[in-house]
Each structure stands twice: as C-alpha cells, then as structure tokens.
PDB file of N, CA and C in Angstrom:
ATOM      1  N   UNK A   1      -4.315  23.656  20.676  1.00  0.00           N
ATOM      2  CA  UNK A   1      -4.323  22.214  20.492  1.00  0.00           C
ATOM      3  C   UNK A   1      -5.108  21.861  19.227  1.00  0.00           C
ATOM      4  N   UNK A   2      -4.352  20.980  18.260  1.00  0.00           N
ATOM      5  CA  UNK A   2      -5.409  20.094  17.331  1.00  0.00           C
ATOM      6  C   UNK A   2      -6.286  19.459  17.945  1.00  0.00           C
ATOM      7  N   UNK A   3      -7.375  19.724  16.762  1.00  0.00           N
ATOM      8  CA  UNK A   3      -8.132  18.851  16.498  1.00  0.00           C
ATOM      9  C   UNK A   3      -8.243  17.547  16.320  1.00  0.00           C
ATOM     10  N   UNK A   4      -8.795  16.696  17.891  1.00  0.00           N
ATOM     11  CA  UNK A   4      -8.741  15.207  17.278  1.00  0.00           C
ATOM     12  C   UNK A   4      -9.783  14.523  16.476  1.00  0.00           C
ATOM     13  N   UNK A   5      -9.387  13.494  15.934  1.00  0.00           N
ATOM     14  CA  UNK A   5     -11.051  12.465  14.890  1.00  0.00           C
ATOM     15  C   UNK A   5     -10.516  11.435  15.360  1.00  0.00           C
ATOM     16  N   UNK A   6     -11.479  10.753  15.671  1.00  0.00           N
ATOM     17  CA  UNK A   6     -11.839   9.645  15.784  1.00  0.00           C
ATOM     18  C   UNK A   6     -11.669   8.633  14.366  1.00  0.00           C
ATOM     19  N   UNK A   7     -11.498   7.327  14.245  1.00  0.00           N
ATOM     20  CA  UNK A   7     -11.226   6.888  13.127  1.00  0.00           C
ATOM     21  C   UNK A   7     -12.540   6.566  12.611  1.00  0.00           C
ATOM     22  N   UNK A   8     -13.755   7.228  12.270  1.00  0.00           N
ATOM     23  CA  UNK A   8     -14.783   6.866  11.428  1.00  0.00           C
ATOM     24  C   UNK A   8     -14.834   8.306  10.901  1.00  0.00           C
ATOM     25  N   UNK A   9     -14.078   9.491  12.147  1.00  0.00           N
ATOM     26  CA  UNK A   9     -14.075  10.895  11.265  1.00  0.00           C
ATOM     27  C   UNK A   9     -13.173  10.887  10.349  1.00  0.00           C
ATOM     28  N   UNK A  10     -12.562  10.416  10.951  1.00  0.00           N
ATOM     29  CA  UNK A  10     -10.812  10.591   9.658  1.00  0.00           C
ATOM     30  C   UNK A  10     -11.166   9.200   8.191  1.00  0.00           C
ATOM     31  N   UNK A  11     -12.289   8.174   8.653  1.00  0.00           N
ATOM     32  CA  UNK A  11     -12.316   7.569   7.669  1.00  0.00           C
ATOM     33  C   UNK A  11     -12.983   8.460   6.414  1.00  0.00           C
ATOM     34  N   UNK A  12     -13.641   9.439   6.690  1.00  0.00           N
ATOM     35  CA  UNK A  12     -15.110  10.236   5.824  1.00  0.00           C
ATOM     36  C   UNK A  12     -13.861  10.875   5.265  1.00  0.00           C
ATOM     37  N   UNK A  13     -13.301  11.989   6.200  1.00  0.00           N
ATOM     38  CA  UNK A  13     -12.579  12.889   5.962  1.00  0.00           C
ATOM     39  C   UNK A  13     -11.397  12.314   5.059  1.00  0.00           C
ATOM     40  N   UNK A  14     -11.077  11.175   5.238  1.00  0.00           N
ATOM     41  CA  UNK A  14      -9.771  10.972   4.237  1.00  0.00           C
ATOM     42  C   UNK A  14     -10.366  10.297   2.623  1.00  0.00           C
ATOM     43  N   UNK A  15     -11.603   9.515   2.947  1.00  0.00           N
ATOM     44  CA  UNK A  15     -11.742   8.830   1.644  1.00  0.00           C
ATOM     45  C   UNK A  15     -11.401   7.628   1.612  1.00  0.00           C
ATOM     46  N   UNK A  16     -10.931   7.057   2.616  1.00  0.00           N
ATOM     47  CA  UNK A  16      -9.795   5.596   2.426  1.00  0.00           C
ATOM     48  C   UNK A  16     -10.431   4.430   3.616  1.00  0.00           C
ATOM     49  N   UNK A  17     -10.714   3.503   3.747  1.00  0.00           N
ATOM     50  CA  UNK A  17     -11.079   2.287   4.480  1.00  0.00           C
ATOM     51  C   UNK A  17     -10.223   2.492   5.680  1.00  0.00           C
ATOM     52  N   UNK A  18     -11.232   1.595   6.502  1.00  0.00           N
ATOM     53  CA  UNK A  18     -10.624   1.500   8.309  1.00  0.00           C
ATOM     54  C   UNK A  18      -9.568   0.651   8.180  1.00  0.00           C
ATOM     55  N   UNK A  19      -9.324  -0.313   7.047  1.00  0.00           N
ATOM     56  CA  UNK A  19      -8.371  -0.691   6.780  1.00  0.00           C
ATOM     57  C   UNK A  19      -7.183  -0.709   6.870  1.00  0.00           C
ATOM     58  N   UNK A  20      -7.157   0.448   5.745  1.00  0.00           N
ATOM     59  CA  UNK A  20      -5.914   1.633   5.179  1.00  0.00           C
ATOM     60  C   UNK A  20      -5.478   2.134   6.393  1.00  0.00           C
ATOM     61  N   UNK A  21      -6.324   2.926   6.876  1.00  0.00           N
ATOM     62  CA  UNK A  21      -5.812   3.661   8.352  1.00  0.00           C
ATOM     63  C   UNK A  21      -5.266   2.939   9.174  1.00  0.00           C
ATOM     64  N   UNK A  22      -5.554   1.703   9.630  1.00  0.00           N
ATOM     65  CA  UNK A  22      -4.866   0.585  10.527  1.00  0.00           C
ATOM     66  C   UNK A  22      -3.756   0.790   9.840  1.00  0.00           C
ATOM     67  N   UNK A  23      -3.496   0.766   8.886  1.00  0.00           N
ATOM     68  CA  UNK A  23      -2.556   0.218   8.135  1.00  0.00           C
ATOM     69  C   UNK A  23      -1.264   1.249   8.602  1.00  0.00           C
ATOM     70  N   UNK A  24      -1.515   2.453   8.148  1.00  0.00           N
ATOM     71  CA  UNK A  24      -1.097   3.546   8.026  1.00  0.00           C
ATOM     72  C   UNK A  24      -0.233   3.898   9.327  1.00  0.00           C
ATOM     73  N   UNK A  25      -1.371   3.538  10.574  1.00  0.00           N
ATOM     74  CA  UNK A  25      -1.411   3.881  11.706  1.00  0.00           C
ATOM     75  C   UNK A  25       0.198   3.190  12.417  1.00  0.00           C
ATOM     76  N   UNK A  26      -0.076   1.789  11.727  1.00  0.00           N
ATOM     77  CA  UNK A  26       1.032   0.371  12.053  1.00  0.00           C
ATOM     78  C   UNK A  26       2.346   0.870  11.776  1.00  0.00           C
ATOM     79  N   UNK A  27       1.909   1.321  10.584  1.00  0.00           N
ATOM     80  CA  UNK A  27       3.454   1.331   9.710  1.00  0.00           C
ATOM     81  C   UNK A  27       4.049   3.045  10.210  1.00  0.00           C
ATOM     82  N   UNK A  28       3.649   3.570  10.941  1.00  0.00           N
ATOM     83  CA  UNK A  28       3.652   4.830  11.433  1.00  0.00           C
ATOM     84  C   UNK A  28       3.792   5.889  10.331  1.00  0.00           C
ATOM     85  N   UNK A  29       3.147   5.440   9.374  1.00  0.00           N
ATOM     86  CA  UNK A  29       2.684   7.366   8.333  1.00  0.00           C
ATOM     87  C   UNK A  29       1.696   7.850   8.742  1.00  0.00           C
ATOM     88  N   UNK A  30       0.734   7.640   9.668  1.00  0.00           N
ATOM     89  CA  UNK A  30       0.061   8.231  10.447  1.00  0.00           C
ATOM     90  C   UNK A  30       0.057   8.432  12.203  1.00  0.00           C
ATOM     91  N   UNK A  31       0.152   9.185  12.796  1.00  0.00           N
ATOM     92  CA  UNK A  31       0.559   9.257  14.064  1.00  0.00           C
ATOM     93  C   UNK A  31      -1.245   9.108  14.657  1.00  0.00           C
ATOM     94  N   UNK A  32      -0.641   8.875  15.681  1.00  0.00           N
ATOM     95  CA  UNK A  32      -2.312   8.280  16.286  1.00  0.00           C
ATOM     96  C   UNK A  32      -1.796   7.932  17.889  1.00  0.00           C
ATOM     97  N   UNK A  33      -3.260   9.020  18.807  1.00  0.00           N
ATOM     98  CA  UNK A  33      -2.717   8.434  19.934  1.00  0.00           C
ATOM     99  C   UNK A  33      -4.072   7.333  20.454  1.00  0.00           C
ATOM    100  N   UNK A  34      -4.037   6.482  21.227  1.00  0.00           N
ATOM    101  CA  UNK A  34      -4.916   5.712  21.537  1.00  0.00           C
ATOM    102  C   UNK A  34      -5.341   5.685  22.890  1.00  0.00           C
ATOM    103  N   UNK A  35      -6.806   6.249  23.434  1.00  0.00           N
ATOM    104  CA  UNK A  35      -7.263   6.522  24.347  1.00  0.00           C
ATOM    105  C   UNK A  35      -8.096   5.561  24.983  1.00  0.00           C
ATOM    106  N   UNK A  36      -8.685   5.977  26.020  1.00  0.00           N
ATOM    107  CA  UNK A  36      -9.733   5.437  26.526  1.00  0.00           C
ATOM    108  C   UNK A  36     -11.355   5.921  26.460  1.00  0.00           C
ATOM    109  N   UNK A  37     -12.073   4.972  25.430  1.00  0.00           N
ATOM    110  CA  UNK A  37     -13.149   5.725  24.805  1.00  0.00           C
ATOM    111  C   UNK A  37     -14.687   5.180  25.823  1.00  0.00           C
ATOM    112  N   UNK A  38     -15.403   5.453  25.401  1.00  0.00           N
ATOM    113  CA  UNK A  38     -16.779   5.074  25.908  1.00  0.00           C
ATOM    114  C   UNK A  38     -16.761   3.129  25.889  1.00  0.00           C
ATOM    115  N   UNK A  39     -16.679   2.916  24.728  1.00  0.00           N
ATOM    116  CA  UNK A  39     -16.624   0.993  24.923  1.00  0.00           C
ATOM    117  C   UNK A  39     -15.127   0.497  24.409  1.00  0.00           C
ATOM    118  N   UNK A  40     -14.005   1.531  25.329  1.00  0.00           N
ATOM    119  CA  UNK A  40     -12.620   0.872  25.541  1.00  0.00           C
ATOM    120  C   UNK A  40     -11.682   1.605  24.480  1.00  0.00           C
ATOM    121  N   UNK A  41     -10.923   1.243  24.163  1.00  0.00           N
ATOM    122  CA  UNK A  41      -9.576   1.976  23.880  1.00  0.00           C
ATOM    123  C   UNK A  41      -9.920   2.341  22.094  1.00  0.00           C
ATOM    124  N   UNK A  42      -9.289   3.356  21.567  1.00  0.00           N
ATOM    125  CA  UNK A  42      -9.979   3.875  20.447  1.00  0.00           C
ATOM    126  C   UNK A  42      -8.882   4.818  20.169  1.00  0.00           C
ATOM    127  N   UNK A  43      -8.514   4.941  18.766  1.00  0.00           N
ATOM    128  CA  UNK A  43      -7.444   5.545  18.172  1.00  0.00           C
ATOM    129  C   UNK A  43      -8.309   7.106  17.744  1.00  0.00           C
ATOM    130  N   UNK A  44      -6.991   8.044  18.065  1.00  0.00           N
ATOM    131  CA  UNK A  44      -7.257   9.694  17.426  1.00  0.00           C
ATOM    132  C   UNK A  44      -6.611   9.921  16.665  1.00  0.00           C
ATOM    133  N   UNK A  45      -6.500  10.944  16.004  1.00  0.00           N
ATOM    134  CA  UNK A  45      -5.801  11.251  14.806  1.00  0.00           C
ATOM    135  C   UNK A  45      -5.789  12.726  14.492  1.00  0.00           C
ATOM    136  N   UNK A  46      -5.162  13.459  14.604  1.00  0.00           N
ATOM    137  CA  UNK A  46      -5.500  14.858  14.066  1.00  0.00           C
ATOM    138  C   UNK A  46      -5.746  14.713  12.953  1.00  0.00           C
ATOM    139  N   UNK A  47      -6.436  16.110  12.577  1.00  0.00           N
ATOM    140  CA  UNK A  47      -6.394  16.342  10.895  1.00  0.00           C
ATOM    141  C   UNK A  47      -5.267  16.665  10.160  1.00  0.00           C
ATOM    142  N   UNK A  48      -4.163  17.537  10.917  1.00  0.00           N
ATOM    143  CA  UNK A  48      -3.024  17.810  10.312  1.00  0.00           C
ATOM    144  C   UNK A  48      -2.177  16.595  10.304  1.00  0.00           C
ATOM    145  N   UNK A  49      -2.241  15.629  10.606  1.00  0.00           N
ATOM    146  CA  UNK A  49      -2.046  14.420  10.608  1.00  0.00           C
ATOM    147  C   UNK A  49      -1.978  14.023   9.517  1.00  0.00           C
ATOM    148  N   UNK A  50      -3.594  13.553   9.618  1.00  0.00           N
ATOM    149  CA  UNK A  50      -4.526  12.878   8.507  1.00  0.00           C
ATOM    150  C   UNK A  50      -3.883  13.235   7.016  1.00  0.00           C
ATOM    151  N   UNK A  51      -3.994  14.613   7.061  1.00  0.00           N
ATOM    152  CA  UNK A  51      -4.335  15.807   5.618  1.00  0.00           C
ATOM    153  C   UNK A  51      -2.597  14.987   4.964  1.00  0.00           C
ATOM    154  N   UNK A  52      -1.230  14.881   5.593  1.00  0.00           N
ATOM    155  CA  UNK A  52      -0.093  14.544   5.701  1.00  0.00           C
ATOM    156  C   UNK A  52       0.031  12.989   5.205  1.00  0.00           C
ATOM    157  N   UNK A  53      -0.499  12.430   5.817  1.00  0.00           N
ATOM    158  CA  UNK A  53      -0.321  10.596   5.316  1.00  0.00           C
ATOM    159  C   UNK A  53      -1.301  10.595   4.388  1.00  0.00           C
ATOM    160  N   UNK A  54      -2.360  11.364   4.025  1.00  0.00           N
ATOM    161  CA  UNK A  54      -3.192  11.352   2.604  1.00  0.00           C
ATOM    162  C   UNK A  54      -2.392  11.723   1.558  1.00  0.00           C
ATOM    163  N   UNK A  55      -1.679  12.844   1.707  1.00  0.00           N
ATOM    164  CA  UNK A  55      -1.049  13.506   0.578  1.00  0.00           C
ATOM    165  C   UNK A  55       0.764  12.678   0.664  1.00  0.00           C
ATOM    166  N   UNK A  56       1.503  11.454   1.483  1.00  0.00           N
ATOM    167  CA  UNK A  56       2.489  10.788   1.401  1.00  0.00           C
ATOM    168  C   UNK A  56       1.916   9.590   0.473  1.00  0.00           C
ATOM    169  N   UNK A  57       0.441   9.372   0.513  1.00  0.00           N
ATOM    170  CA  UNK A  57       0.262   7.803  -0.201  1.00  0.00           C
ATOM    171  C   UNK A  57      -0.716   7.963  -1.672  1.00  0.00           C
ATOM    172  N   UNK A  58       0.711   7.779  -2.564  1.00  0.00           N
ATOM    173  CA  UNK A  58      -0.059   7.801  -3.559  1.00  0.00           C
ATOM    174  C   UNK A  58      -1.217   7.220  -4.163  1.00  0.00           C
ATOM    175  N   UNK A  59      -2.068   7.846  -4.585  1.00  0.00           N
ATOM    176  CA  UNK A  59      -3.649   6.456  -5.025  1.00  0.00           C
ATOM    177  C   UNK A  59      -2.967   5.921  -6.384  1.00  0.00           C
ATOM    178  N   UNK A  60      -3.111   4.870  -6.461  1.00  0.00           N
ATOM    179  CA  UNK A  60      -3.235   3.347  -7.115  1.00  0.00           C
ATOM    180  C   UNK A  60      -3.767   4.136  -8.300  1.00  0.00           C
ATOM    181  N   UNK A  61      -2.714   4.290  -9.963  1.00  0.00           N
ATOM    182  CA  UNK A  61      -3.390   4.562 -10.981  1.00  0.00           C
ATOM    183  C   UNK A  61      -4.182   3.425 -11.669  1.00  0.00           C
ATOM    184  N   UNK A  62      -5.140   3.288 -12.659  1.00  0.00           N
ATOM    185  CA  UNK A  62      -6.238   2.698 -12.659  1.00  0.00           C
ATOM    186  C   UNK A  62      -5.338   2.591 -14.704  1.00  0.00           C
ATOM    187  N   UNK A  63      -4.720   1.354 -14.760  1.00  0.00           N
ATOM    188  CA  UNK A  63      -4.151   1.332 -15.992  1.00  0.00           C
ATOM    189  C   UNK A  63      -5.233   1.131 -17.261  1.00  0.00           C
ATOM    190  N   UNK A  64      -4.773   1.455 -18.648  1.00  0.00           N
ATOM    191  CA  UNK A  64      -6.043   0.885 -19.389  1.00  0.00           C
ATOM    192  C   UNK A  64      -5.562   0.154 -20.205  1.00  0.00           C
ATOM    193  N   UNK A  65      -6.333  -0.796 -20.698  1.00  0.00           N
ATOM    194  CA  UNK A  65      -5.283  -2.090 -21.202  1.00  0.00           C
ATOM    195  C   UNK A  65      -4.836  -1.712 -22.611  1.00  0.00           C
ATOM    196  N   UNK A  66      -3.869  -2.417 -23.165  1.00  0.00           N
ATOM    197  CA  UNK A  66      -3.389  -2.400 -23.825  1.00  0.00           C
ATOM    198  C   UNK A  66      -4.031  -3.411 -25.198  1.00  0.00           C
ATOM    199  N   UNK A  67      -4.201  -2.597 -25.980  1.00  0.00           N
ATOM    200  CA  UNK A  67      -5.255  -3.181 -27.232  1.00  0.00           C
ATOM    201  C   UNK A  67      -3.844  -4.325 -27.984  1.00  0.00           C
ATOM    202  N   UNK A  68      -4.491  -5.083 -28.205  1.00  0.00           N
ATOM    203  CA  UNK A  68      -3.488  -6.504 -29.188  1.00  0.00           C
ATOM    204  C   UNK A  68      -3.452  -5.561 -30.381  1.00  0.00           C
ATOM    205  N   UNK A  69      -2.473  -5.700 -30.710  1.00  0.00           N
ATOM    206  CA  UNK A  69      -2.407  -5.785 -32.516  1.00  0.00           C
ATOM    207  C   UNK A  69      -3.851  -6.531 -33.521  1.00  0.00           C
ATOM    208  N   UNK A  70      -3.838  -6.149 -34.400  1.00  0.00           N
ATOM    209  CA  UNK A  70      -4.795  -6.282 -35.326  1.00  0.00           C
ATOM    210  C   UNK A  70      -4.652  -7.816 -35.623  1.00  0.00           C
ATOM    211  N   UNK A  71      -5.355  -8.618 -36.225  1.00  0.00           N
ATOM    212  CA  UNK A  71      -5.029 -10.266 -36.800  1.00  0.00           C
ATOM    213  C   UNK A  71      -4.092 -10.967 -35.577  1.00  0.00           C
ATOM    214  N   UNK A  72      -3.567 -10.376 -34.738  1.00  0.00           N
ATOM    215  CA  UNK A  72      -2.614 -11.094 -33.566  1.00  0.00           C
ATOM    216  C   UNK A  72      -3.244 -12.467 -32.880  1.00  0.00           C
ATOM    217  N   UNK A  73      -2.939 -13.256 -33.155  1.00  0.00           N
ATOM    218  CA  UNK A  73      -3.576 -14.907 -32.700  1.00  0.00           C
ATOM    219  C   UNK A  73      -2.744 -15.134 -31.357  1.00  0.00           C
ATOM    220  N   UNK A  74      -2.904 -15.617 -30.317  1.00  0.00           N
ATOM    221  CA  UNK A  74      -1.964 -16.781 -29.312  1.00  0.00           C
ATOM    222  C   UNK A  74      -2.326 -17.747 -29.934  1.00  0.00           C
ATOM    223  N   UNK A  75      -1.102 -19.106 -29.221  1.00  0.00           N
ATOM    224  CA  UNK A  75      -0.976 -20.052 -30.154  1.00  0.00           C
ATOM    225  C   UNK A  75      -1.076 -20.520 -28.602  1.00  0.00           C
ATOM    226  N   UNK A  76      -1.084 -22.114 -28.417  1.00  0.00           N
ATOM    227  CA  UNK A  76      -1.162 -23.122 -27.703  1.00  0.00           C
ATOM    228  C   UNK A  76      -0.281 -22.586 -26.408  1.00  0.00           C
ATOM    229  N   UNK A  77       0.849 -22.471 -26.265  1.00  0.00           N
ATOM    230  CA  UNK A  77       2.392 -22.361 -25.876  1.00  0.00           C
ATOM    231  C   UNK A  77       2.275 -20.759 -25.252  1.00  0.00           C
ATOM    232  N   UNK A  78       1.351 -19.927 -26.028  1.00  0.00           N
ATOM    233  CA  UNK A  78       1.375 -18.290 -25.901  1.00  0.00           C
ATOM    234  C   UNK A  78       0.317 -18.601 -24.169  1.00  0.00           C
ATOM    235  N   UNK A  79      -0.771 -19.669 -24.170  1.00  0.00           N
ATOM    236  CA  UNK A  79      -1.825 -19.310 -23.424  1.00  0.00           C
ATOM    237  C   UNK A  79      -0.818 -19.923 -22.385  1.00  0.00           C
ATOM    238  N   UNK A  80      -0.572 -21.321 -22.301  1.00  0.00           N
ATOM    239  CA  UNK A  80      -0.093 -21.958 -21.231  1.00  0.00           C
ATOM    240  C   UNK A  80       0.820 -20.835 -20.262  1.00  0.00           C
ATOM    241  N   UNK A  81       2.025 -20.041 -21.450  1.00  0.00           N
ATOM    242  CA  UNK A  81       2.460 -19.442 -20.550  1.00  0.00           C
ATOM    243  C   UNK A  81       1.696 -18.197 -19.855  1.00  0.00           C
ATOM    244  N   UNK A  82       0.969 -17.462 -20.531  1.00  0.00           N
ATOM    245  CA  UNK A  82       0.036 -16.811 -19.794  1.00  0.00           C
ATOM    246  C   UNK A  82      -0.938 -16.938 -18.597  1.00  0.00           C
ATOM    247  N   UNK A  83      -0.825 -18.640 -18.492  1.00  0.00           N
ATOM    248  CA  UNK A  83      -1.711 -19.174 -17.670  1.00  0.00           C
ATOM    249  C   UNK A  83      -0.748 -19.476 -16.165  1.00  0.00           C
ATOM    250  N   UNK A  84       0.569 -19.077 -16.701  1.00  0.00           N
ATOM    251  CA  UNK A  84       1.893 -19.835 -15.589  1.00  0.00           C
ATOM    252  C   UNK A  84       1.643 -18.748 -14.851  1.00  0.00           C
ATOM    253  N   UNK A  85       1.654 -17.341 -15.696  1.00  0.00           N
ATOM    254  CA  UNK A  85       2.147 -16.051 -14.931  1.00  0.00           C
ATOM    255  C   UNK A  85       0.476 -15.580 -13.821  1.00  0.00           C
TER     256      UNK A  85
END
C-alpha cells in the first residue's frame, strides 16, 4: 500500500499552496481520498499521486519585459488605449 499525506504533507512536499491542491483535487488531477480525521473529515493523497499532478502542471514562466525602443514617446491616444486594455 501507498503512502498517504495529509494535505499540509503534500503541501511541503509539493511546493504549491492549500489552494492549488484544492484546486487540483476539484478538478481531479489529483486523486484524493477523504477520511475521517481527528477534528472531522480531511483529504489524503499519495505521493505517487502528488509526484504526477506536480509534474502535469506546468509552473507559470516569469516573463521579462520587453525594453521600448530608444527615443520611443506614447502620445495622448497611445496611453488612453493602454489604459482601456
């Protein structure tokens, strides 16, 4: 039998917010059974689980901005619409 965690083990162990894991849990990329714990019902998770919906969700690349052109001005019309989006 696997190994179960608890969701504050699988939070350490994965890196990702109790959040995420709800999340995960909902949308079923993580399988999770839900027991009866010491103060009421409480989600498990294997690790072979876990290790599986870590490595299906890609992390969020971290873009780097994009430098303006040299002398490049906005004009009146350039901000407003920047301000629409």
């Amino acid at each position: 039998m696997n190994e179960t965690l608890s969701l504050a083990e699988a939070i350490k162990a994965a890196g990702v917010s109790e959040k995420t894991l709800r999340r995960w849990i909902k949308s079923g990329r993580l399988a999770a059974e839900l027991i009866e714990g010491p103060k009421g019902k409480e989600y498990r998770v294997t690790a072979e689980d876990l290790e599986r919906a870590s490595k299906a969700t890609p992390k969020k690349a971290v873009s780097e901005p994009i430098p303006a052109a040299e002398g490049t001005k906005l004009d009146t019309g350039d901000l407003a619409t920047l301000k629409a989006l």
